[in-house]
Protein backbone atom coordinates (compact mmCIF):
# COMPACT_ATOMS: atom_id res chain seq x y z
CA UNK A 1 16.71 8.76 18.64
CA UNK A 2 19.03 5.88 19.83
CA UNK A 3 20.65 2.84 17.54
CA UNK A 4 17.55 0.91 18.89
CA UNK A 5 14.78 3.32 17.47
CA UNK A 6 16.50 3.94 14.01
CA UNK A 7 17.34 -0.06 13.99
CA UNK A 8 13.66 -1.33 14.62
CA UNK A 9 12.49 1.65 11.79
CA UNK A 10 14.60 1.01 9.40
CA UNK A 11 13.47 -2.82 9.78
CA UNK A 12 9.69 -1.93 9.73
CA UNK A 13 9.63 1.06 7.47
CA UNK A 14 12.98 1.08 5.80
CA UNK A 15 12.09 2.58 1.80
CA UNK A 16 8.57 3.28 2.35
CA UNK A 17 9.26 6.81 1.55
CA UNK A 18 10.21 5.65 -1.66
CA UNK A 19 7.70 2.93 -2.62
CA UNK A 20 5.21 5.74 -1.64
CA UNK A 21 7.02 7.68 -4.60
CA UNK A 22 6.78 5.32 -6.59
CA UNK A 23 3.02 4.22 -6.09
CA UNK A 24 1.78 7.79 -6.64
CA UNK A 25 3.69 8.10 -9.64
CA UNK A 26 2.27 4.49 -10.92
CA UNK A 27 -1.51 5.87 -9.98
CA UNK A 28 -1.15 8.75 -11.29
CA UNK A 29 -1.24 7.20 -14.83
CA UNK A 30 -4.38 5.00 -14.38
CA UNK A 31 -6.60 6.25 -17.02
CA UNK A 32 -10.19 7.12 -15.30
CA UNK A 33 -11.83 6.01 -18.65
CA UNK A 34 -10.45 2.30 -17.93
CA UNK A 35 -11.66 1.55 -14.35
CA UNK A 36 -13.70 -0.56 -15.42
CA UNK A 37 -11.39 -2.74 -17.44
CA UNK A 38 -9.94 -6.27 -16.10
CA UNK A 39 -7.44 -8.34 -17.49
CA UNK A 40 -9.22 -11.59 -16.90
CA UNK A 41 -12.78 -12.29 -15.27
CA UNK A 42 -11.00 -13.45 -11.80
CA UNK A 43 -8.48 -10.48 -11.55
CA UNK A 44 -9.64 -7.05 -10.05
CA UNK A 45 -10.70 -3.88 -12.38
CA UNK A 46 -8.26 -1.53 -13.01
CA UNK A 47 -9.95 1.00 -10.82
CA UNK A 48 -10.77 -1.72 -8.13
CA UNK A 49 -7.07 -2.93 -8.05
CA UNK A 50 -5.94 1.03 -7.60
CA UNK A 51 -8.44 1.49 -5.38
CA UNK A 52 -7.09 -1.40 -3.38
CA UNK A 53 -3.16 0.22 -3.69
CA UNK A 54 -4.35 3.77 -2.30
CA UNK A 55 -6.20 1.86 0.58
CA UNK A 56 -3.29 -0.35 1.78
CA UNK A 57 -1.65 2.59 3.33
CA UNK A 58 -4.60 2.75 5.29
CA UNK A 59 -3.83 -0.77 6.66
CA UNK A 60 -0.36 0.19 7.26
CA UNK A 61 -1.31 3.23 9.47
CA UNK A 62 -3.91 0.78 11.46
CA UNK A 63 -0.63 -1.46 12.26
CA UNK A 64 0.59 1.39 13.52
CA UNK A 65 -2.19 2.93 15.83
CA UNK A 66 -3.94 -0.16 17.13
CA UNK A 67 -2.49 -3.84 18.45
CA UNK A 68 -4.78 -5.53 15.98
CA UNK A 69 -7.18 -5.90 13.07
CA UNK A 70 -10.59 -7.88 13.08
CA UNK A 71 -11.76 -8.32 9.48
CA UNK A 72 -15.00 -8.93 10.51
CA UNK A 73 -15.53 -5.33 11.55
CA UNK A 74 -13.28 -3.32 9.16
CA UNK A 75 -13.86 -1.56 5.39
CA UNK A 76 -13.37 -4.31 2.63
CA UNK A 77 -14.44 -1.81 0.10
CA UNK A 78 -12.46 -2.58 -3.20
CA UNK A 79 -14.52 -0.34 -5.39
CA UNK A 80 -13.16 1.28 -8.15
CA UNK A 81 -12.89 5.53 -6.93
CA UNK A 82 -15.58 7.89 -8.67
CA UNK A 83 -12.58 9.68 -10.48
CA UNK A 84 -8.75 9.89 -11.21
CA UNK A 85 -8.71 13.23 -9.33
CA UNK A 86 -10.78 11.22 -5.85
CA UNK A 87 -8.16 8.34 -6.37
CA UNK A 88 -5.23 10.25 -6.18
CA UNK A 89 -6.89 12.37 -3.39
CA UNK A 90 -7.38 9.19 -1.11
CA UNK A 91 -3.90 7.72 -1.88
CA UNK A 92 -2.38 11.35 -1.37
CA UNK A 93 -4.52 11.16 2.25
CA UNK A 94 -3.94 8.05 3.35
CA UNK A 95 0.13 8.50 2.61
CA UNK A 96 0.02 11.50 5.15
CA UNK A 97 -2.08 10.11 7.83
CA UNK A 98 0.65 6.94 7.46
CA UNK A 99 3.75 9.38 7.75
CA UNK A 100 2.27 11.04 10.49
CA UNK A 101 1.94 7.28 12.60
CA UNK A 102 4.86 6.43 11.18
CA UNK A 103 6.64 9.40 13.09
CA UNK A 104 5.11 8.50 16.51
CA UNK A 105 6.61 4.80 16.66
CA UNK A 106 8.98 4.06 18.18
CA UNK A 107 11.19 0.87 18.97
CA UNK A 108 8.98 -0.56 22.05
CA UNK A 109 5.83 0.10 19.67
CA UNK A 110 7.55 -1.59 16.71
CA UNK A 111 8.64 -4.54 18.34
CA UNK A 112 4.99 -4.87 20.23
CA UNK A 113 2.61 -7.98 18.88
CA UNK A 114 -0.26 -6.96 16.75
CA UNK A 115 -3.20 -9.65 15.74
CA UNK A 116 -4.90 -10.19 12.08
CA UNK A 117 -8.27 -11.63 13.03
CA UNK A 118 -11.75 -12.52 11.66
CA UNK A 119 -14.35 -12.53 14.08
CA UNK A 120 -12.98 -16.03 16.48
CA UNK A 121 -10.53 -16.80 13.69
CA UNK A 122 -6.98 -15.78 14.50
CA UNK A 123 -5.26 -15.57 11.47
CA UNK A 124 -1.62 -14.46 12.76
CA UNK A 125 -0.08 -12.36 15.71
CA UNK A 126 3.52 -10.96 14.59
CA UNK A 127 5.88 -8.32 15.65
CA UNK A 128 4.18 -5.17 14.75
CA UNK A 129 7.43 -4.40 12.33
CA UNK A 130 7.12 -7.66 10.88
CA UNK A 131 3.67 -7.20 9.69
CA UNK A 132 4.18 -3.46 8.15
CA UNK A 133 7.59 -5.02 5.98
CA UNK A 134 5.41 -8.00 5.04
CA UNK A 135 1.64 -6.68 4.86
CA UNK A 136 2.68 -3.10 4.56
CA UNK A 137 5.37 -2.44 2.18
CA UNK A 138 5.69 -6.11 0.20
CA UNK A 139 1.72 -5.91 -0.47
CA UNK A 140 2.43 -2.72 -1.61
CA UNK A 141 4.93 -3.68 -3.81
CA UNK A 142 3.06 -6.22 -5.03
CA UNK A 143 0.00 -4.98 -6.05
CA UNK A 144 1.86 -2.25 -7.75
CA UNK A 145 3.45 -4.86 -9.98
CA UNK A 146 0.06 -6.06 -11.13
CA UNK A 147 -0.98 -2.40 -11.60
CA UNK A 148 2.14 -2.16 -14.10
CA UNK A 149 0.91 -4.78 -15.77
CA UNK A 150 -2.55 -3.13 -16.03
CA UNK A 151 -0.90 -0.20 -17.93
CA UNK A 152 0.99 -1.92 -20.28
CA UNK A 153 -1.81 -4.32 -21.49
CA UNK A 154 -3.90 -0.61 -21.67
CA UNK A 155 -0.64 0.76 -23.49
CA UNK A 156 -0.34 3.34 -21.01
CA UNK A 157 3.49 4.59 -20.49
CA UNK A 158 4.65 2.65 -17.67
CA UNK A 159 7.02 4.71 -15.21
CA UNK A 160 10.01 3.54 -13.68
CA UNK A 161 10.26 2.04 -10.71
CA UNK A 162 13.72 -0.33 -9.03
CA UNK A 163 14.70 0.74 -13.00
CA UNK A 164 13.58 2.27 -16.30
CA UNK A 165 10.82 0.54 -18.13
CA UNK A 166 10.84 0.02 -21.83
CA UNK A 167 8.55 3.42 -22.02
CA UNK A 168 11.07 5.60 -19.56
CA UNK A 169 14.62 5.90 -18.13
CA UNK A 170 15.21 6.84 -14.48
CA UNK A 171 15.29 10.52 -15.53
């Protein structure tokens, strides 16, 4: 692999390793018997909102395989999972079909455009690097901050993450 290749990775996919670490360990605690909860009528259910974390490796991997996405012809299925044991079976999927298109790009693939679209609507076209740090990993990462959230209004043990949490050290 030349300076290039590990260069245009690192900028794409740098930590996703370990923000997929991280976001099993934070789904693994969603309680199955509060998938239905929401914190508010406008925000997602818990189950919904996990749902939606497992499934945006799934975006990730389409960055990686195809040179665009039409909305108006893809899954928008935020439904909460039939079970703890399905949700952690989809997240646990998606994660390997990602690693496995993560480990067939390269730099000319990383650098390439790739399209966000809605039927005629063109929302963006971006470096396909640009969109996995900022769609990919930061969504991730974001959504996984409302999920800790979640837990602690449920009083569920939140894990750590960048740091211990009031509930656990790094350990």
């Amino acid at each position: 692999m030349t300076t290039t290749e590990i260069t245009a990775r690192q900028a794409a996919l740098g930590d996703i390793e370990q923000e997929l670490k991280m976001t099993r360990r934070m789904l693994d605690r969603v309680p199955e018997a509060h998938f239905a909860w929401r914190p508010h009528e406008k925000s997602m259910s818990l189950g919904e909102l996990a749902a939606h974390l497992a499934n945006v490796l799934w975006w990730q991997t389409a960055a990686l395989q195809e040179d665009g996405f039409d909305l108006a012809n893809g899954p928008r299925t935020r439904s909460a999972p039939e079970s703890h044991a399905a949700l952690m079976h989809k997240f646990d999927e998606n994660a390997a079909d990602l690693r496995e298109a993560m480990a067939a790009a390269d730099a000319e693939s990383l650098s390439a455009p790739w399209t966000l679209s809605n039927g005629e609507r063109t929302y963006f076209t971006l470096p396909r690097a640009a969109v996995l740090r900022t769609y990919g990993i930061s969504h991730l990462v974001h959504h996984r901050g409302q999920l800790s959230v979640y837990l602690r209004l449920l009083d569920v043990p939140v894990p750590p993450t960048y740091g211990p949490t009031a509930d656990e050290s790094m350990g």
